[in-house]
N, C-alpha and C. Protein backbone atom coordinates (compact mmCIF):
# COMPACT_ATOMS: atom_id res chain seq x y z
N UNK A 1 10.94 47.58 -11.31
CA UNK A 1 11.50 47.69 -9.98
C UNK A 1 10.50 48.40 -9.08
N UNK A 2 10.29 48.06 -7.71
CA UNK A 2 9.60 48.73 -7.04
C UNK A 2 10.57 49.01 -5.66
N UNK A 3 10.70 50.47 -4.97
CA UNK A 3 11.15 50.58 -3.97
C UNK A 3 10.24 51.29 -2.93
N UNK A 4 10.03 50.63 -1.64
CA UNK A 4 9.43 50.73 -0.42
C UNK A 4 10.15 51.13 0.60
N UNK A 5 9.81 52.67 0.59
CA UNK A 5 10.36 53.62 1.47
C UNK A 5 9.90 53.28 3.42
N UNK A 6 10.38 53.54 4.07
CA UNK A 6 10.16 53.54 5.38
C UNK A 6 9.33 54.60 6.01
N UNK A 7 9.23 55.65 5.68
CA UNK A 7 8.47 57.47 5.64
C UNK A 7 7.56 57.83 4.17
N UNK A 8 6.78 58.91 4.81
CA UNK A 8 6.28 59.41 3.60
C UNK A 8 6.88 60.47 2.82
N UNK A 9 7.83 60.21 2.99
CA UNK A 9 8.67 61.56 1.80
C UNK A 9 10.20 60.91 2.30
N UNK A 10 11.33 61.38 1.18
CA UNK A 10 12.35 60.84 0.67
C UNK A 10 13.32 61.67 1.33
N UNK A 11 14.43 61.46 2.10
CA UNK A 11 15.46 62.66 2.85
C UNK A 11 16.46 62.13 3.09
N UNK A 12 17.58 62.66 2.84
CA UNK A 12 18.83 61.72 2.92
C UNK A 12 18.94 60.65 4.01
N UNK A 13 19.43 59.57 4.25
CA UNK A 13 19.63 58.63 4.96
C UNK A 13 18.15 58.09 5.04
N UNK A 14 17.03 58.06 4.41
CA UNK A 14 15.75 57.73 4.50
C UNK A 14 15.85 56.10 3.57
N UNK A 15 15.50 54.87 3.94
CA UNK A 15 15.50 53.75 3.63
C UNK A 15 14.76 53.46 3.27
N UNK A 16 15.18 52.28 1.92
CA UNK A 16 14.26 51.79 0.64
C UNK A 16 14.41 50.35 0.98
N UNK A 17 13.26 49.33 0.34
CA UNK A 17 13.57 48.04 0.44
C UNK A 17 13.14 47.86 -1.75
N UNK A 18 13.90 47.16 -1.64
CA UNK A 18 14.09 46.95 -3.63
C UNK A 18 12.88 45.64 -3.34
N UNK A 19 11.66 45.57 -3.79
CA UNK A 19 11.07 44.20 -3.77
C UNK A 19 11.05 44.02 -5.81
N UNK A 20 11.82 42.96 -6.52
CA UNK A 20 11.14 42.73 -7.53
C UNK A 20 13.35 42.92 -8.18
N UNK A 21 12.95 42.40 -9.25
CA UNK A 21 14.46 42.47 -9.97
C UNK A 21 14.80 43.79 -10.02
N UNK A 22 16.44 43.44 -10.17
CA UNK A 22 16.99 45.23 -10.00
C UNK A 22 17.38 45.23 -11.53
N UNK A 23 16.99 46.41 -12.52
CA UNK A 23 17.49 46.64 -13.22
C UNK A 23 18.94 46.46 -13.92
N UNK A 24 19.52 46.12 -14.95
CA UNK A 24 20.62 45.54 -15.25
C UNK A 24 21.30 47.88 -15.26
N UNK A 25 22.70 47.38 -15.22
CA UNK A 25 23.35 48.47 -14.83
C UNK A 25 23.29 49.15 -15.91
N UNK A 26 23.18 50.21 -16.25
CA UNK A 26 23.03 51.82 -17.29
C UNK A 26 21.61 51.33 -17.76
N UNK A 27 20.99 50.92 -17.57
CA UNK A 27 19.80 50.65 -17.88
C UNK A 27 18.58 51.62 -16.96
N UNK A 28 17.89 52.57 -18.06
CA UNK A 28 17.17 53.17 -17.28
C UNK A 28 15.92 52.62 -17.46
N UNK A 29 14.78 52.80 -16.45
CA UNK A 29 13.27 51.83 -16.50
C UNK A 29 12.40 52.94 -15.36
N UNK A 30 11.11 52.21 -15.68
CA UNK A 30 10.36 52.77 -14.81
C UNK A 30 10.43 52.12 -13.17
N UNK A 31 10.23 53.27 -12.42
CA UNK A 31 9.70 52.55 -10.81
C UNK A 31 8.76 52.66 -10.22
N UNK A 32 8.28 51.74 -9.55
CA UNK A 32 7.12 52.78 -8.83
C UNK A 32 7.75 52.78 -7.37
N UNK A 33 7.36 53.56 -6.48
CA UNK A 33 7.69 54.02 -5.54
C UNK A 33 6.65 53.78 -4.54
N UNK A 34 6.90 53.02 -3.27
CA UNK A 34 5.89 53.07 -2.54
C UNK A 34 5.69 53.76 -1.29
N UNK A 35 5.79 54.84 -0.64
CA UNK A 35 5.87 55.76 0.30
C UNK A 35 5.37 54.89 1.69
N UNK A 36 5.45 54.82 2.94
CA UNK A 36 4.82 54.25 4.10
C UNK A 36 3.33 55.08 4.36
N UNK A 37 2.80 56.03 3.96
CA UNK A 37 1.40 56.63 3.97
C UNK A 37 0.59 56.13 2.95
N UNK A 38 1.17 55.23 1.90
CA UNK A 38 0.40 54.27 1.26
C UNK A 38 0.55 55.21 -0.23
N UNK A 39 1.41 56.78 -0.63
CA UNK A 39 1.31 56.85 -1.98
C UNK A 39 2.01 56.06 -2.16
N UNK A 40 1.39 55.87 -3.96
CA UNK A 40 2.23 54.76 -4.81
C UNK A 40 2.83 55.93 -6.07
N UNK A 41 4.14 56.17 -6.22
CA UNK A 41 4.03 57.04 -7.60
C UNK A 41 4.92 56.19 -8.66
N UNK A 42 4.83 56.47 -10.19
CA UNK A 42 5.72 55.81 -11.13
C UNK A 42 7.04 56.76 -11.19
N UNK A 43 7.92 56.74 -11.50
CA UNK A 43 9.11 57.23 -11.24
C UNK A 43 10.02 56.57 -12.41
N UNK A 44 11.01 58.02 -12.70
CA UNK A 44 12.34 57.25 -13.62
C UNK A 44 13.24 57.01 -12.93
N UNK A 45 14.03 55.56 -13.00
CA UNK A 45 15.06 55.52 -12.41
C UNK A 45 16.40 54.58 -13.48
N UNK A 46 17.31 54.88 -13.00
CA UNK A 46 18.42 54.37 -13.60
C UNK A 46 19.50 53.54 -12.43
N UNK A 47 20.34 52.65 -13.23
CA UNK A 47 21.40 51.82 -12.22
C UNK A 47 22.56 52.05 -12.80
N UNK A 48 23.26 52.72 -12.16
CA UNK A 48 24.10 52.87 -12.67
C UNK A 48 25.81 52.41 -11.54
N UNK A 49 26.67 51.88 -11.95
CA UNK A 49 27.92 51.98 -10.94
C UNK A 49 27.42 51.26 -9.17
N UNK A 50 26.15 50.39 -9.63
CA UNK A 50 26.06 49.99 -7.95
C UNK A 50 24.63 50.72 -6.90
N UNK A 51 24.71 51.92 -8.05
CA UNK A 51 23.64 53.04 -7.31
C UNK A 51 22.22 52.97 -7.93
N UNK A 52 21.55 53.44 -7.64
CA UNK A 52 20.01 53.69 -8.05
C UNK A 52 20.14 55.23 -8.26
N UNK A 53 19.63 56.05 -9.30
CA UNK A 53 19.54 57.20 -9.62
C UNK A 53 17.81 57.49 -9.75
N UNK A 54 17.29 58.03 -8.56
CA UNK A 54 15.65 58.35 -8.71
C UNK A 54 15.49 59.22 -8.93
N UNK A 55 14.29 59.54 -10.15
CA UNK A 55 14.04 60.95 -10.79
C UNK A 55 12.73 60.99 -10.02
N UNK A 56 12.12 61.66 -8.16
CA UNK A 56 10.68 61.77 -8.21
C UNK A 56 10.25 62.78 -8.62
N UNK A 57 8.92 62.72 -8.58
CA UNK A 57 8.04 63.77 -9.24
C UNK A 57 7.49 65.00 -8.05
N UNK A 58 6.81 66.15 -8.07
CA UNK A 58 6.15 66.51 -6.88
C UNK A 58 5.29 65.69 -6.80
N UNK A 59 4.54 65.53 -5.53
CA UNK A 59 3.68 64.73 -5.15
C UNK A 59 2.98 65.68 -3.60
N UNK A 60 1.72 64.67 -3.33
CA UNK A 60 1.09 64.76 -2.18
C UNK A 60 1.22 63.74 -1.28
N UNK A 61 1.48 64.03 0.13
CA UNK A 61 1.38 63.19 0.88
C UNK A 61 0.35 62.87 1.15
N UNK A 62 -0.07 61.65 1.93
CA UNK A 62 -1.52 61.25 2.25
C UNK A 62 -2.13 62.13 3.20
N UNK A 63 -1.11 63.76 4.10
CA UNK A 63 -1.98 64.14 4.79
C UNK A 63 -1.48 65.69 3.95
N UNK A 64 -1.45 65.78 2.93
CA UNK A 64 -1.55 66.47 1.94
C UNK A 64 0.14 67.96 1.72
N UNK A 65 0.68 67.52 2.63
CA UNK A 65 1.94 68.07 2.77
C UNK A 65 2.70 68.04 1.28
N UNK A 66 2.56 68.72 0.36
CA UNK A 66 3.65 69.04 -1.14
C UNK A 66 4.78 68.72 -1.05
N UNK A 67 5.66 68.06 -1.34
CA UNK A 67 6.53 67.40 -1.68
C UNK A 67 7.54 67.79 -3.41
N UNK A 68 8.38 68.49 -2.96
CA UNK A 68 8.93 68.85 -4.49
C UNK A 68 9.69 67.84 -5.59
N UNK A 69 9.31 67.91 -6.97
CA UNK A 69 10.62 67.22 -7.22
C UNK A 69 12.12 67.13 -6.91
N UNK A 70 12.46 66.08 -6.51
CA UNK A 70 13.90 65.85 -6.53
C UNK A 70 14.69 64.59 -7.27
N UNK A 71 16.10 64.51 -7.58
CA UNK A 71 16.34 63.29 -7.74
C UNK A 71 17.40 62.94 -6.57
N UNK A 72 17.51 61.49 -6.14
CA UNK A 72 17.84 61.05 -5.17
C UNK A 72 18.90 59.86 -6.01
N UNK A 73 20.12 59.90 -5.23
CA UNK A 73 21.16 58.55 -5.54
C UNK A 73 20.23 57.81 -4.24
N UNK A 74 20.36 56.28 -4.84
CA UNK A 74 20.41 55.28 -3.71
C UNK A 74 21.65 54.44 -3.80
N UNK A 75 22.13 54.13 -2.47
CA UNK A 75 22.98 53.38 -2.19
C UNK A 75 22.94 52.38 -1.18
N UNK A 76 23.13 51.22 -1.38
CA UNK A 76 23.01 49.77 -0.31
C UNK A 76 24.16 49.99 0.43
N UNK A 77 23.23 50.06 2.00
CA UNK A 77 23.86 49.79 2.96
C UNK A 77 24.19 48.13 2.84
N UNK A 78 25.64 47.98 3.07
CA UNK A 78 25.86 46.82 3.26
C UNK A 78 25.72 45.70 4.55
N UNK A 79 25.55 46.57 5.46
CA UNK A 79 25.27 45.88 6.77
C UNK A 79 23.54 45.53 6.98
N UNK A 80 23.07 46.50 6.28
CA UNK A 80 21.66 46.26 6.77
C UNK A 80 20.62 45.71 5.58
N UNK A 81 21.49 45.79 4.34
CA UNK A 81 20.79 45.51 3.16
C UNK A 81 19.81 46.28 2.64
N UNK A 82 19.33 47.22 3.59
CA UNK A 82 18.15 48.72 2.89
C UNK A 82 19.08 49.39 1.90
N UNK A 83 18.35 50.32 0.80
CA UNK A 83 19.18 51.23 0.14
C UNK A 83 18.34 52.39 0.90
N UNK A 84 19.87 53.40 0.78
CA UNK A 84 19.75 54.45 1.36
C UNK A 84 19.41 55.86 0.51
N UNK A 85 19.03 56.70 1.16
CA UNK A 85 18.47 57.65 0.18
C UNK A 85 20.26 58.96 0.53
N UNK A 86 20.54 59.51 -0.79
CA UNK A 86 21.52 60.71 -0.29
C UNK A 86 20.85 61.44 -1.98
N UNK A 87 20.79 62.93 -1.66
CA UNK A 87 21.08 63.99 -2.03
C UNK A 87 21.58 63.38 -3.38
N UNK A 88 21.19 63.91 -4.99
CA UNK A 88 21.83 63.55 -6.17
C UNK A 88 22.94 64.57 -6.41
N UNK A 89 24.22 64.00 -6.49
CA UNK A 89 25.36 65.03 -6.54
C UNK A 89 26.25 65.12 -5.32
N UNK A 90 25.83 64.78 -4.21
CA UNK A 90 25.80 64.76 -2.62
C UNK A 90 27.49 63.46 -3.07
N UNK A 91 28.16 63.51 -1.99
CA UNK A 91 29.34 62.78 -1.74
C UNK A 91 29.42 61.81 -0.76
């Protein structure tokens, strides 16, 4: 799976485009992640219930801004077809 973020770092309501098959559901796999500043990182992710569960890593932005680990639920907007980024645990 690969997901193509809109920004260079991940923040709730921040939008993904899924290019490539989506993982079958409880099935966890690798992702790579493609940031809009051009990082690319590998990432764990899982499908679970509809959602995307992203484990990222810290990272650097391309203008070198640190970035902590977090994990992120994604969820498809249904109107617009992007998945959305919320907070893991978040409601």
């Amino acid at each position: 799976m690969r997901l193509e973020f809109t920004h260079s770092h991940i923040y709730p309501g921040a939008a993904a485009t899924l290019k490539g098959e989506q993982a079958e559901s409880g099935e966890g796999t690798t992702c790579l992640v493609e940031l809009s500043d051009g990082v690319v990182l590998s990432t764990n992710c899982l499908v679970q219930d509809g959602e995307i569960i992203l484990s990222m890593p810290s990272y650097l932005t391309a203008r070198g801004a640190k970035i902590p680990a977090k994990d992120w639920m994604l969820r498809k907007d249904v109107e617009t077809g992007a998945w959305k980024a919320k907070s893991k645990g978040a409601e």
